[in-house]
Protein backbone atom coordinates (compact mmCIF):
# COMPACT_ATOMS: atom_id res chain seq x y z
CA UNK A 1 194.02 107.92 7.77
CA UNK A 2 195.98 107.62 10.98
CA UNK A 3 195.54 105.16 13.56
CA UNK A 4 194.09 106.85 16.59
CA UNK A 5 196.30 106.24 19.60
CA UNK A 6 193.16 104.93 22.27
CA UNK A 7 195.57 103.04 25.27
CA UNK A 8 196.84 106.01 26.78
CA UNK A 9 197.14 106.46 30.77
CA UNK A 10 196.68 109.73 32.86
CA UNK A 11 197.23 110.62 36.69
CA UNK A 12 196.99 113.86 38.02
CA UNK A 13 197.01 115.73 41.53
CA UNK A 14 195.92 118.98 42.12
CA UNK A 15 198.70 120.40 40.71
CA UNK A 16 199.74 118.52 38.01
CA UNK A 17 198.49 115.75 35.06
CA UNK A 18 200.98 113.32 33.82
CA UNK A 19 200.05 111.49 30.15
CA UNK A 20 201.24 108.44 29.27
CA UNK A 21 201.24 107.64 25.42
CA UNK A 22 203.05 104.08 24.68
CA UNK A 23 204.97 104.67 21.47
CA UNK A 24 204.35 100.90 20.13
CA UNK A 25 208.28 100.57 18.92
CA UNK A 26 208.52 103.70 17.26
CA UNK A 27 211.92 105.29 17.31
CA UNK A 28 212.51 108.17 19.70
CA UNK A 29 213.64 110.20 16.42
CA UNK A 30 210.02 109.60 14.78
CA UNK A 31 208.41 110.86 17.14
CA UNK A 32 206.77 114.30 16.78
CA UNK A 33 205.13 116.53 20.01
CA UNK A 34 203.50 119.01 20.01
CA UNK A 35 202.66 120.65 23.44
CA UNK A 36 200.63 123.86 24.46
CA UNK A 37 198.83 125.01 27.11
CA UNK A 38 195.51 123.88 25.48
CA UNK A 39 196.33 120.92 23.32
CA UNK A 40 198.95 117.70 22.85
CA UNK A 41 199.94 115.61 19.84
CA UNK A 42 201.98 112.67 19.65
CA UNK A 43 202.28 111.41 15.99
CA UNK A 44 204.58 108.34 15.36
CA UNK A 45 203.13 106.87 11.58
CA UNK A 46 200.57 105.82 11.49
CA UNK A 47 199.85 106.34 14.88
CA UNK A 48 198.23 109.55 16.54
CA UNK A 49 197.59 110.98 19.82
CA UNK A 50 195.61 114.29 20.20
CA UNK A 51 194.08 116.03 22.92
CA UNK A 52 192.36 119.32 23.95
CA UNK A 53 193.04 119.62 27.35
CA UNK A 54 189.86 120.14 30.10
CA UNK A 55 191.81 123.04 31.27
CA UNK A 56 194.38 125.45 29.96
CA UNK A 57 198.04 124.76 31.60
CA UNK A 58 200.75 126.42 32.46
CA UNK A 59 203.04 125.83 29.08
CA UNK A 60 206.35 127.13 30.47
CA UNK A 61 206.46 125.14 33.55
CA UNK A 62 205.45 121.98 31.53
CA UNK A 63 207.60 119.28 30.18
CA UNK A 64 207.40 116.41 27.72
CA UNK A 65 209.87 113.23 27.64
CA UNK A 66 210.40 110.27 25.35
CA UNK A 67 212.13 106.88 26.90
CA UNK A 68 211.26 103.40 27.58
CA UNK A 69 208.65 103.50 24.58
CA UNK A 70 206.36 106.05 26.54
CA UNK A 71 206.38 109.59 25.70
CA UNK A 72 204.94 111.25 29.27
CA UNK A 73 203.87 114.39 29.23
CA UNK A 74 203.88 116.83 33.20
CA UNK A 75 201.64 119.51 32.46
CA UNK A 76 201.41 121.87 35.44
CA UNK A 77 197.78 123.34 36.35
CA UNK A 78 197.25 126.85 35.99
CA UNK A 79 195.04 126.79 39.64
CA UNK A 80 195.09 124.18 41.79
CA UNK A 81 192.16 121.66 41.32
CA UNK A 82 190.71 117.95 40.11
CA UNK A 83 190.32 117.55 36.50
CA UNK A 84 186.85 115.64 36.30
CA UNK A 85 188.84 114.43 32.51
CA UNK A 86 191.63 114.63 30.38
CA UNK A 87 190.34 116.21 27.89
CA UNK A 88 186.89 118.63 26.95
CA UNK A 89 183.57 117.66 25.36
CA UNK A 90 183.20 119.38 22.33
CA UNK A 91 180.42 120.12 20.85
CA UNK A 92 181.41 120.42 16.95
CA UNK A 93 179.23 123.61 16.08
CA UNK A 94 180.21 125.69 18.96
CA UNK A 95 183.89 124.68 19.93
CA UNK A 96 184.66 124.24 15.69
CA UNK A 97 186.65 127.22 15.63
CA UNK A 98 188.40 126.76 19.09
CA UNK A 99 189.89 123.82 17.93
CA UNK A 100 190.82 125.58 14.54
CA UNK A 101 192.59 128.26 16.47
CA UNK A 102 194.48 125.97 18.90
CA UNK A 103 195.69 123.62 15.66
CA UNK A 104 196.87 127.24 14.00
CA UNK A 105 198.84 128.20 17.15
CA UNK A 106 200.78 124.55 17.45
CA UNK A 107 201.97 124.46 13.87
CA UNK A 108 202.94 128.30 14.54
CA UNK A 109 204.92 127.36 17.39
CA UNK A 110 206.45 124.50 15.60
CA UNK A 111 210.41 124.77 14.93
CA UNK A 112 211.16 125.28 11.09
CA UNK A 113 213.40 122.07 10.13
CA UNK A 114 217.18 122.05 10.24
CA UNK A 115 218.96 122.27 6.41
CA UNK A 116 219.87 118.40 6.44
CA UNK A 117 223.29 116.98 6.42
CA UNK A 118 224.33 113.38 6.13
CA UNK A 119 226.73 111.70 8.83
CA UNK A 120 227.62 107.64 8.01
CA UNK A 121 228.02 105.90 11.33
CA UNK A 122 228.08 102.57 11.48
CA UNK A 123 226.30 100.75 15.01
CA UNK A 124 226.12 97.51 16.25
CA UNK A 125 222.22 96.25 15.66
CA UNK A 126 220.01 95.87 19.18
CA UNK A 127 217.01 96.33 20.35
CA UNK A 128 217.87 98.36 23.67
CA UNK A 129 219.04 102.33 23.43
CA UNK A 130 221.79 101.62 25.21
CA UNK A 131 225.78 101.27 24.42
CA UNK A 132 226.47 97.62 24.44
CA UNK A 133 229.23 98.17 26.87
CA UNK A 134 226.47 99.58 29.27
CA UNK A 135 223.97 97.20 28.97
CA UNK A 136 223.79 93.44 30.60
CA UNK A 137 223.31 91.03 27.73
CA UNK A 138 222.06 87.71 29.66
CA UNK A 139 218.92 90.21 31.56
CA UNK A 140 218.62 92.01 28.26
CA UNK A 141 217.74 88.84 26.28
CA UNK A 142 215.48 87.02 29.05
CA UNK A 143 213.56 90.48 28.43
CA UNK A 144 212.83 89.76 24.95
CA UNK A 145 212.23 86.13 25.75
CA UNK A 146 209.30 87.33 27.85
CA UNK A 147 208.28 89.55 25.75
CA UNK A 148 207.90 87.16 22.58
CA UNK A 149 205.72 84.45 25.25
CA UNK A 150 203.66 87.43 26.09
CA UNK A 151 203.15 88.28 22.46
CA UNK A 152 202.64 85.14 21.43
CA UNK A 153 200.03 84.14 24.42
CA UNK A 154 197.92 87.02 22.75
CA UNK A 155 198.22 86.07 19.10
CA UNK A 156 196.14 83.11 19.57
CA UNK A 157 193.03 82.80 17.36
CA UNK A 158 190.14 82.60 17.88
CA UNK A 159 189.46 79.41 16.40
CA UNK A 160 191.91 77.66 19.01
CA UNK A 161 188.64 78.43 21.35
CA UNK A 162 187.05 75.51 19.52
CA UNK A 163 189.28 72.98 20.93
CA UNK A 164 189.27 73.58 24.28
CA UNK A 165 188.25 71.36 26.99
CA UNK A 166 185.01 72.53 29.06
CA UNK A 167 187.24 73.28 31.76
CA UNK A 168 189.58 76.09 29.83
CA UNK A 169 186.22 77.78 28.58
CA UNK A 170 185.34 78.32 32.33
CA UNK A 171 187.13 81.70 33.48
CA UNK A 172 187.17 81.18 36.94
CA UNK A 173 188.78 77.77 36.77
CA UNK A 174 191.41 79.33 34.01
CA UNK A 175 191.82 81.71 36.60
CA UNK A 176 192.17 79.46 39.78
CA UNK A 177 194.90 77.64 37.28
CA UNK A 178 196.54 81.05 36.67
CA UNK A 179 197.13 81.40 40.84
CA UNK A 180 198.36 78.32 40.99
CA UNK A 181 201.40 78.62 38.11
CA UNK A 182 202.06 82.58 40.04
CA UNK A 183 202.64 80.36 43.13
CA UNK A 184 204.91 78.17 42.16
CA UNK A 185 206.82 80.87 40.18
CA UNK A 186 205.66 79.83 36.61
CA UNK A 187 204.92 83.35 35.42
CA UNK A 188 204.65 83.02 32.12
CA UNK A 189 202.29 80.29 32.02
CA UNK A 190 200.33 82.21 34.94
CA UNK A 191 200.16 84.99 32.09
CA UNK A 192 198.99 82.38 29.77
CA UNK A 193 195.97 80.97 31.28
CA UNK A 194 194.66 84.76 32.74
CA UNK A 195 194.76 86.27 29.06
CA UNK A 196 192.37 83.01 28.39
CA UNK A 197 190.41 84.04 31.29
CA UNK A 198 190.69 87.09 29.90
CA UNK A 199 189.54 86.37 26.04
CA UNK A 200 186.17 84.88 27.50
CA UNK A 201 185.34 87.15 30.15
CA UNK A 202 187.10 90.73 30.22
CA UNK A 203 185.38 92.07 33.36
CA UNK A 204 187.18 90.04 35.88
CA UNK A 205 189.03 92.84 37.91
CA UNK A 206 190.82 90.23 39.93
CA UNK A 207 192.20 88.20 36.53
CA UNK A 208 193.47 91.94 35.39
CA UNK A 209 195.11 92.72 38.68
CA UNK A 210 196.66 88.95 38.70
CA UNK A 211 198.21 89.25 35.05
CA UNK A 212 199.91 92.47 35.73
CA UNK A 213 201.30 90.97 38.93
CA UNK A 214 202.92 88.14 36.79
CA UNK A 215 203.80 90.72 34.16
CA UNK A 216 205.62 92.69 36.68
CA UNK A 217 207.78 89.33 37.87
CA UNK A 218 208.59 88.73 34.07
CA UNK A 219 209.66 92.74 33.84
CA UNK A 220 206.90 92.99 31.50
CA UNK A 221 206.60 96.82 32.60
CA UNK A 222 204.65 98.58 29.90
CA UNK A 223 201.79 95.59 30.12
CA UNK A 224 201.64 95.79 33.91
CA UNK A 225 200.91 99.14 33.82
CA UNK A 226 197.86 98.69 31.09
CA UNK A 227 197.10 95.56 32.98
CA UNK A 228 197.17 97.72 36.29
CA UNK A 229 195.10 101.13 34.63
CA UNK A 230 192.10 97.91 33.30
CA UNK A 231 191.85 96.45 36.91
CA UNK A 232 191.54 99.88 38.57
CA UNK A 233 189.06 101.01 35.73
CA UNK A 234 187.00 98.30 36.38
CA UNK A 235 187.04 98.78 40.11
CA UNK A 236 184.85 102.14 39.89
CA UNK A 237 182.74 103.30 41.70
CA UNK A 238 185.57 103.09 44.66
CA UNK A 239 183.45 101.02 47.63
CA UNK A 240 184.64 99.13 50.40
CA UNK A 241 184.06 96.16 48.90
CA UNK A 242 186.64 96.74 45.98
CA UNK A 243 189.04 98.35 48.33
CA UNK A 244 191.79 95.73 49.08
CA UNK A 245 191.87 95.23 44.67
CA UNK A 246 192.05 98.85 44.02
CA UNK A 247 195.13 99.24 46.43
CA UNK A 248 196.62 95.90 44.62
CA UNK A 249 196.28 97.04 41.37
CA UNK A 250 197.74 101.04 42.63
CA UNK A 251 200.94 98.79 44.39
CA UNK A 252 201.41 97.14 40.60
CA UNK A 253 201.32 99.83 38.68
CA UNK A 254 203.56 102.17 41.47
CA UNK A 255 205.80 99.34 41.33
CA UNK A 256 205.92 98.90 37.20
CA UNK A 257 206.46 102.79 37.27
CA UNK A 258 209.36 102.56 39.82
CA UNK A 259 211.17 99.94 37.39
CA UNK A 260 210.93 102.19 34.27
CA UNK A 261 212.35 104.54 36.92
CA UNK A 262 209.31 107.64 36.56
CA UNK A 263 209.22 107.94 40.53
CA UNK A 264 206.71 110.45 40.89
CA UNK A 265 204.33 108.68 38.73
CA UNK A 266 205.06 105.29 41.25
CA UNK A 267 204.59 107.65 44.46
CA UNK A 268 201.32 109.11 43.16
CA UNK A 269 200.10 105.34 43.26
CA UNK A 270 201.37 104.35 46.43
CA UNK A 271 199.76 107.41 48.09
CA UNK A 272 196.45 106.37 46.11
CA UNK A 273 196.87 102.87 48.33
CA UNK A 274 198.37 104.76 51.64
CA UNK A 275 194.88 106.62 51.16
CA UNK A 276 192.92 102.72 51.71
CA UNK A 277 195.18 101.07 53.78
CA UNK A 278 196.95 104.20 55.84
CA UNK A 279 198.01 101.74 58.32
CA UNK A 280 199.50 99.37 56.60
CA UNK A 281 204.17 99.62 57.31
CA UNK A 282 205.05 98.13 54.12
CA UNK A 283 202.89 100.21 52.13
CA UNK A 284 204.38 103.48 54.38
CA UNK A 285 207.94 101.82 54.08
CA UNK A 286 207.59 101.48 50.56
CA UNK A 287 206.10 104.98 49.79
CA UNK A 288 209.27 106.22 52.15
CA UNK A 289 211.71 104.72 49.83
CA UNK A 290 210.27 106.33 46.66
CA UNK A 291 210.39 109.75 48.30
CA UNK A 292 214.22 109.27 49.04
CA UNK A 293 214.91 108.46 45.07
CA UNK A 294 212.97 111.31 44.01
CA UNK A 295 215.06 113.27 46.92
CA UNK A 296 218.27 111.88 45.86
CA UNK A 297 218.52 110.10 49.67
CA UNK A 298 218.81 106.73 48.24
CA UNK A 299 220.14 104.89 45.14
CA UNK A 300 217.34 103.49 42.79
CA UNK A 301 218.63 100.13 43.44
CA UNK A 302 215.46 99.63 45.18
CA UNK A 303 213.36 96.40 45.30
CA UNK A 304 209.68 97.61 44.63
């Protein structure tokens, strides 16, 4: 049985919805999509994404890419509205032999497989798609560096619970530790004590919001952005007493997206804080700058 791909992301305006599906390592060639104007699949063994899409799209204007470990999907709207969801409720008696039909036409569509050939090249071993003489070595391994801590800060049993002190099985106080590591610049042990926080008591928007701040300083990109989507899930319904944490956690994850360089994605989350704080210069400064990448004003040597 496949594993059921659940942490996916979407955004959408009225024109357009933009999926997010994190390939968790999986080689760009092992990746298979599948893209209509009623239905996505992302299957990566033993992984699978799947969905039948609220609304019918317009499948020639569409596009689907792999890179950074995200395959995102643009799927432009056939008529210009808000999706109230990603994907429709089916009912399995009456929408049985929609789905049938829709599955039929994707594997119709699907190219027939080249005759196969064998090439031997021979490539230095790394972790990063890029030509060694194109990549920076010293950034590339304080990347994985972080990336093992972060790992490793959520491989922790839960048995290690047992021998903490009363004050590490208090949230708030893990939390009020976590601010003070992030101020002095100790990122990954700010990342440490909120996923502690975060073991005992998931609901704390704020303790979401702060780990994918430190996660962002660390370059952590892909966990900011989950880190980012949890805070701003938990900060429904939108009131103005969750206002200022709904346009941190929007400013995060616009910021994680600008790094992984998908622009319009980071622009879509600015605007969603412009929208709360309209008056605020850096967020209008900010928001300026993305528009001149997308443009092709300004180099994407950017500080987000």
């Amino acid at each position: 049985m496949p594993v059921i791909v659940t942490d996916f992301t979407w955004t959408q305006t009225e024109d357009a919805v933009r999926v997010h599906v994190p390939l968790k390592g999986a080689r760009a060639c092992k990746v298979d999509i599948i893209s209509t104007d009623r239905y996505l699949k992302v299957h990566f063994p033993p992984f699978l994404f799947e969905a039948f899409l609220y609304r019918p799209v317009d499948e020639n204007r569409s596009s689907a890419k792999i890179g950074n470990g995200v395959a995102v999907f643009t799927l432009m709207k056939t008529s210009r509205e808000t999706w109230e969801q990603l994907m429709m409720s089916c009912k399995r008696k009456t929408n049985s032999e929609n789905i049938k039909t829709c599955k039929k036409k994707t594997e119709q569509k699907r190219t027939p497989p080249r005759t196969s050939g064998n090439i031997q090249v021979t490539f230095t071993p790394r972790v990063f798609p890029t030509a060694l003489r194109e990549s920076r070595v010293q950034e590339e391994e304080e990347w994985l560096k972080n990336q093992a801590e972060a790992r490793r800060s959520r491989s922790s049993g839960a048995e290690d619970l047992q021998e903490l002190s009363e004050n590490e099985k208090n949230p708030e106080w893990l939390k009020d530790k976590g601010d003070c590591y992030f101020r002095s610049g100790d990122y990954q042990s700010a990342v440490n004590a909120y996923s502690l926080a975060l073991r005992l008591n998931q609901n704390l928007l704020s303790v979401w919001s702060n780990r994918a701040a430190s996660h962002l300083k660390l370059r952590n990109l892909h966990q900011a952005v989950q880190d980012s989507s949890q805070a701003l899930d938990l900060s429904t319904p939108a009131v103005p007493s969750n206002a200022a944490s709904r346009a941190r956690a929007h400013v995060h994850r616009g910021a994680a997206f600008c790094e992984l360089e998908l622009y319009v994605e980071g622009l879509q989350d600015y605007e969603a804080a412009l929208k709360i704080f309209p008056d605020s210069p850096g967020l209008q400064s900010d928001a300026q700058k993305i528009r001149d990448v997308i443009e092709g004003r300004e180099t994407t040597s950017a500080s987000w």
